[in-house]
Protein backbone atom coordinates (compact mmCIF):
# COMPACT_ATOMS: atom_id res chain seq x y z
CA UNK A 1 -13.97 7.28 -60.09
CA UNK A 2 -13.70 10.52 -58.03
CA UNK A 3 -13.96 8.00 -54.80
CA UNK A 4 -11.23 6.13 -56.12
CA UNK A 5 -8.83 8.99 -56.90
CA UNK A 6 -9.60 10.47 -53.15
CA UNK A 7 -8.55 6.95 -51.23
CA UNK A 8 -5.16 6.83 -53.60
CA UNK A 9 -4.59 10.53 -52.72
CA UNK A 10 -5.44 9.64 -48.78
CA UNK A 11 -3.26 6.48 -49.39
CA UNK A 12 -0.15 8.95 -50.44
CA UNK A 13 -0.06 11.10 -48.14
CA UNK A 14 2.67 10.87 -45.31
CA UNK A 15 2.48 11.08 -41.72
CA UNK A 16 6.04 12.00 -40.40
CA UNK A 17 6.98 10.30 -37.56
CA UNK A 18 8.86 13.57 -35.90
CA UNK A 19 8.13 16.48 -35.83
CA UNK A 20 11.85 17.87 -35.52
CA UNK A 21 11.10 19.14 -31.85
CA UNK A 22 13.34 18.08 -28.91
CA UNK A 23 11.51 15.77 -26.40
CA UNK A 24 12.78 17.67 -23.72
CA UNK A 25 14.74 21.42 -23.24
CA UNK A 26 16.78 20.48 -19.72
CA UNK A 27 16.94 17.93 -17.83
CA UNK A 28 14.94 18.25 -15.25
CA UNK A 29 12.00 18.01 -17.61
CA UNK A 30 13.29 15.20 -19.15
CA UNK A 31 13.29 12.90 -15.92
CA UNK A 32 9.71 13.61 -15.27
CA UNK A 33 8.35 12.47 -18.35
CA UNK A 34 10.40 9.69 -18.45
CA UNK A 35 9.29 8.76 -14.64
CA UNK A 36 5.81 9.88 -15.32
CA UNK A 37 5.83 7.24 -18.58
CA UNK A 38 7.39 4.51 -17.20
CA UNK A 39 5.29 4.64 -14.08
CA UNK A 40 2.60 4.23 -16.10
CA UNK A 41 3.35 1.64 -18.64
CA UNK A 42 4.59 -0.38 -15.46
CA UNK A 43 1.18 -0.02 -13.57
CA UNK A 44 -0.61 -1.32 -16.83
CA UNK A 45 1.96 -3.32 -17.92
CA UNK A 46 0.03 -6.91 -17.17
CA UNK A 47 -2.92 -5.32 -19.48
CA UNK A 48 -2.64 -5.91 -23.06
CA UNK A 49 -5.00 -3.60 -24.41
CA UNK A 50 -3.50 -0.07 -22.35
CA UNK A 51 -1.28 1.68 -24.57
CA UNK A 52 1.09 4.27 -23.15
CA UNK A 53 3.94 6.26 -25.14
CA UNK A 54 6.30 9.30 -24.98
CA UNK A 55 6.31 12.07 -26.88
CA UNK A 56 4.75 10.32 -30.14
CA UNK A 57 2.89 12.44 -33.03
CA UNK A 58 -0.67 11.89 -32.67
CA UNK A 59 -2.40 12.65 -36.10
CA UNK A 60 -6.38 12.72 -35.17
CA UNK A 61 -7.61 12.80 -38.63
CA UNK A 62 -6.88 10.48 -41.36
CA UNK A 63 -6.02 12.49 -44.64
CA UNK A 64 -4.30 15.51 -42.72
CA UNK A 65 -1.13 15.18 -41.92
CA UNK A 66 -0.89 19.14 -40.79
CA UNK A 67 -2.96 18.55 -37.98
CA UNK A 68 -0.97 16.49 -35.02
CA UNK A 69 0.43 17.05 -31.55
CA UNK A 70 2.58 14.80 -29.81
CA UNK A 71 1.88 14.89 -25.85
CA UNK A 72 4.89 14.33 -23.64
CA UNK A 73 2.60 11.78 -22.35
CA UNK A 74 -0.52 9.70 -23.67
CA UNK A 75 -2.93 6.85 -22.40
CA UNK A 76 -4.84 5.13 -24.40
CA UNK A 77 -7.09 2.20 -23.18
CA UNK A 78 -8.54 -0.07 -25.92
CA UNK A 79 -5.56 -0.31 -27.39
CA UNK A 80 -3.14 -2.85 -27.85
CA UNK A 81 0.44 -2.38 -26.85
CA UNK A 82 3.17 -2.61 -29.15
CA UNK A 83 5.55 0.20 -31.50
CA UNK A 84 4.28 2.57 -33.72
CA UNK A 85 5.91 5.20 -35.49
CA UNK A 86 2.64 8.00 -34.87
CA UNK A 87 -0.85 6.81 -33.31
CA UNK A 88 -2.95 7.82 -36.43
CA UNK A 89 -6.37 7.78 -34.93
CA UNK A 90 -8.42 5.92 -37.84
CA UNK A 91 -5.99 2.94 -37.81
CA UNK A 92 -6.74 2.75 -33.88
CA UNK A 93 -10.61 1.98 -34.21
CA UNK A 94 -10.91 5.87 -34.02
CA UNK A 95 -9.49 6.11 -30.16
CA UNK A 96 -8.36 9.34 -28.80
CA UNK A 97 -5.67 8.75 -26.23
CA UNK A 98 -7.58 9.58 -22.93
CA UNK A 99 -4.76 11.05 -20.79
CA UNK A 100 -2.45 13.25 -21.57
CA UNK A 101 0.25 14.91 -19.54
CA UNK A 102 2.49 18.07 -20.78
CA UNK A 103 5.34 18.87 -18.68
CA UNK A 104 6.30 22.71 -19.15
CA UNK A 105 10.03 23.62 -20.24
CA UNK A 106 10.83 27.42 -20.16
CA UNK A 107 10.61 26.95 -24.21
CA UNK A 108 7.37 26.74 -24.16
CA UNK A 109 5.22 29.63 -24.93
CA UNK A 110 1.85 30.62 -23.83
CA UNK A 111 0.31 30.15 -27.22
CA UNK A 112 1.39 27.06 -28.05
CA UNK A 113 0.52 25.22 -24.62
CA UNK A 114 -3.24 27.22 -25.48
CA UNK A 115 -3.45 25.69 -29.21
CA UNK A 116 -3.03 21.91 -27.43
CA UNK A 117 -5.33 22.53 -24.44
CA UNK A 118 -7.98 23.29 -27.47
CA UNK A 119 -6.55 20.47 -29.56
CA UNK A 120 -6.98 17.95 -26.48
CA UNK A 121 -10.72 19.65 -25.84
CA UNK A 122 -11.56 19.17 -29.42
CA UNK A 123 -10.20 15.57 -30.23
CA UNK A 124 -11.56 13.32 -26.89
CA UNK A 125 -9.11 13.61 -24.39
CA UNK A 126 -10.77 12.79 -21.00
CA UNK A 127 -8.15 14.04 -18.51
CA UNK A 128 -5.00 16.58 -19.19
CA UNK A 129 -2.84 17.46 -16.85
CA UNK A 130 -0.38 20.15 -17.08
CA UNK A 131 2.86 20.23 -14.52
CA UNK A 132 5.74 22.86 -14.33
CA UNK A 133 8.69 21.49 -12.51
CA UNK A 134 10.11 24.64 -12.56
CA UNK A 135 7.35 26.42 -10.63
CA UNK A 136 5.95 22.89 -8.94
CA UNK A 137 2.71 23.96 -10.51
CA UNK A 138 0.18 21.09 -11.06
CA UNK A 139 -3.00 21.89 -13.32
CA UNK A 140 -5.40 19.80 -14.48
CA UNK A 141 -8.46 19.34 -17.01
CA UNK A 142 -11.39 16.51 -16.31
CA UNK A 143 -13.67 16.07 -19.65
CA UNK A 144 -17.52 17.04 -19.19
CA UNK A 145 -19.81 16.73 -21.80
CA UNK A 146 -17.90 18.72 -24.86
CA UNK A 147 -15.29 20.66 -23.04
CA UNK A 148 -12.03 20.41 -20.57
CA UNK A 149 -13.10 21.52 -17.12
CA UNK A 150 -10.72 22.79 -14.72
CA UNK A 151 -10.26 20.35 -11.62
CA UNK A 152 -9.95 22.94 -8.86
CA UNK A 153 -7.87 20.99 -6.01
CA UNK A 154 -4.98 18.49 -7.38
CA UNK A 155 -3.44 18.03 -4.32
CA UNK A 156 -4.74 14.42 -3.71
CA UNK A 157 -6.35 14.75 -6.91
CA UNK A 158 -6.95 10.90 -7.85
CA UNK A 159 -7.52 10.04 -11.82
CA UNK A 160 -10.53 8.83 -12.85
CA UNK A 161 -8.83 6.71 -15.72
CA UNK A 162 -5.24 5.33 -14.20
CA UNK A 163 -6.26 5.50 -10.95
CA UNK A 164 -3.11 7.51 -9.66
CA UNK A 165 -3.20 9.87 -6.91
CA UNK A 166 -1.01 13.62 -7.33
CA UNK A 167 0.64 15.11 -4.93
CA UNK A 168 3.53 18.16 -4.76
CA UNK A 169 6.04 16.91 -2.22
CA UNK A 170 9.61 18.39 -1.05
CA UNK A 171 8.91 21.07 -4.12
CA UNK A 172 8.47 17.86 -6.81
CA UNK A 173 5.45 16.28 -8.34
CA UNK A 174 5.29 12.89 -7.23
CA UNK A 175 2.42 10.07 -8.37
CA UNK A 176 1.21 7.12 -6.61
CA UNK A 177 -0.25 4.25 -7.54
CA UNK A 178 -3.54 2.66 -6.37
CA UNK A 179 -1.19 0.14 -3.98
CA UNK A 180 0.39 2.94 -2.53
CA UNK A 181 3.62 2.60 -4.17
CA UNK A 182 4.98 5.81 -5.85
CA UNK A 183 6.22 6.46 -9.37
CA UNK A 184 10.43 6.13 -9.22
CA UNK A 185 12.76 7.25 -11.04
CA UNK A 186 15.34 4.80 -13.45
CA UNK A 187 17.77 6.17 -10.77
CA UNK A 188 15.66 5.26 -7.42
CA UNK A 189 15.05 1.86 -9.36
CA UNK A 190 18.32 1.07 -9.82
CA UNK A 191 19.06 1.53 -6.52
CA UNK A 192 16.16 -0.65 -5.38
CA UNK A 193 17.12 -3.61 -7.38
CA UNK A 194 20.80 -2.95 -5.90
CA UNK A 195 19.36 -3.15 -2.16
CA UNK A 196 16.98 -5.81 -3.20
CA UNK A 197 20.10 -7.96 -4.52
CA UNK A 198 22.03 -6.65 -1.51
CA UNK A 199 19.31 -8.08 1.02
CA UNK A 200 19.01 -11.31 -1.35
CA UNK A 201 22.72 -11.81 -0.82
CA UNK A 202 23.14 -11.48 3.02
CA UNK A 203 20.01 -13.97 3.63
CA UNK A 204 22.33 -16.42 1.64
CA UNK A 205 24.74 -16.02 3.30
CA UNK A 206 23.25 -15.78 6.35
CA UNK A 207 21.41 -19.41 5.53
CA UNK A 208 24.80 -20.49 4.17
CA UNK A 209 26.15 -20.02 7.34
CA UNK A 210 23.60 -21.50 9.44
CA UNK A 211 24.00 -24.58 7.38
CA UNK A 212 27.67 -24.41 7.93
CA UNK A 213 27.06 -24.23 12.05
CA UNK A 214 24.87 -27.73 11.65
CA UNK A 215 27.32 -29.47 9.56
CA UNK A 216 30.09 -28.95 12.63
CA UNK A 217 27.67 -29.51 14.63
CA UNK A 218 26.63 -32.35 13.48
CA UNK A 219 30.19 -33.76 12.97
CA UNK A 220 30.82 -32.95 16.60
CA UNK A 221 28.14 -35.19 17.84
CA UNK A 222 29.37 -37.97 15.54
CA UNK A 223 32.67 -37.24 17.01
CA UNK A 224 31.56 -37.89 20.44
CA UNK A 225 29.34 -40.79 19.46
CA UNK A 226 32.32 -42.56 18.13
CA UNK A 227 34.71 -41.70 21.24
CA UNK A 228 31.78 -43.04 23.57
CA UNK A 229 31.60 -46.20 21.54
CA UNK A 230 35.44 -46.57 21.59
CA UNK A 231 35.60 -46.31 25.83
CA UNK A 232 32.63 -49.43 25.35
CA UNK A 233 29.84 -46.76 26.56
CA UNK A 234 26.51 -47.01 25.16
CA UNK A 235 25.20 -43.72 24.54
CA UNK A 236 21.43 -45.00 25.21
CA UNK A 237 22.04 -45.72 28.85
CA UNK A 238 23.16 -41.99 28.91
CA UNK A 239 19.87 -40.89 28.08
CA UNK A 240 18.18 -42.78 30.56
């Protein structure tokens, strides 16, 4: 009986799908998590079972709904995509996300970036990294055994997990993929798809008018062929 009264209790409690914070303090911030998580569910976008999300609560233990953070940023392979309100751990075959990024807004404080760094250590993640735009400060953890080590050099620094390569360029974080290509902005790709449509439309036109320059062409020789024929000349014995 006490069993069953503990799973109805677990069964009633709520897991709140915000937690009231903003996703973002300025803009700045804003555009590199949304870069940093579309890059990312773009590279793995062809694999059904890599889950990547924005700032969503991640509640670790089933039966506390106190206990959560929601990275600006998480990974987690093994999982299948789709929506979810909160990734609540249990109902995800017990999964941690394994990569997490956190981008730093001057709202953050000291203490609270310290009380996820040991919630990430303590609950599975694999690889944190940590970036200030302001400062164009890249820091990053690599799991080992129990614990978060520090990776010393990130400059080049290439994840063991998404296979991305960091690197601070003209005072910005920018990430590569494994083909080379780097992680763009919704503004850069707009203007990609623009050039790309550009580039489609002068080859048309281009081929449009090369047709055009055959057809006259060809209607010139007919042209001639008929006036030939007209003065009784046979075009073969011109050929000859």
């Amino acid at each position: 009986m006490a069993l069953q009264l503990q799973t109805s209790a677990q069964q009633d409690i709520i897991y709140p799908d915000s937690d009231g914070q903003p996703m973002a303090d300025n803009t700045k911030q804003f555009r590199v998590i949304v870069t940093t998580q579309g890059g990312l569910d773009a590279l793995f976008q062809n694999d059904p079972n890599v889950f990547v999300a924005g700032d969503l609560l991640w509640y670790p233990v089933e039966g506390d709904n106190k206990t959560r953070v929601a990275p600006d940023v998480m990974v987690a392979f093994g999982r299948p995509k789709g929506d979810r309100g909160s990734y609540q751990q249990w109902r995800e075959d017990n999964i941690p996300p394994q990569v997490v990024f956190e981008i730093l807004s001057p709202g953050n404080t000291l203490k609270e970036m310290s009380k996820k760094y040991k919630f990430y250590e303590r609950y599975g993640v694999e690889e944190y990294y940590l970036y200030n735009p302001d400062r164009v400060d890249l820091a990053g953890w690599l799991r080992s055994g129990e614990q978060l080590e520090i990776i010393e050099e990130m400059a080049g620094w290439v994840s063991p997990r998404l296979g991305v390569r960091f690197e601070l360029e003209a005072g910005e974080l920018v990430i590569y993929r494994p083909d080379g290509q780097r992680f763009a902005t919704y503004l850069e790709l707009a203007q990609q798809k623009e050039q790309a449509q550009q580039l489609a439309l002068e080859q048309q036109q281009r081929a449009e008018s090369a047709e055009t320059l055959l057809e006259q062409e060809r209607q010139r020789s007919q042209a001639l062929l008929a006036r030939l024929q007209e003065l009784g000349i046979n075009p073969d014995l011109l050929e000859q």
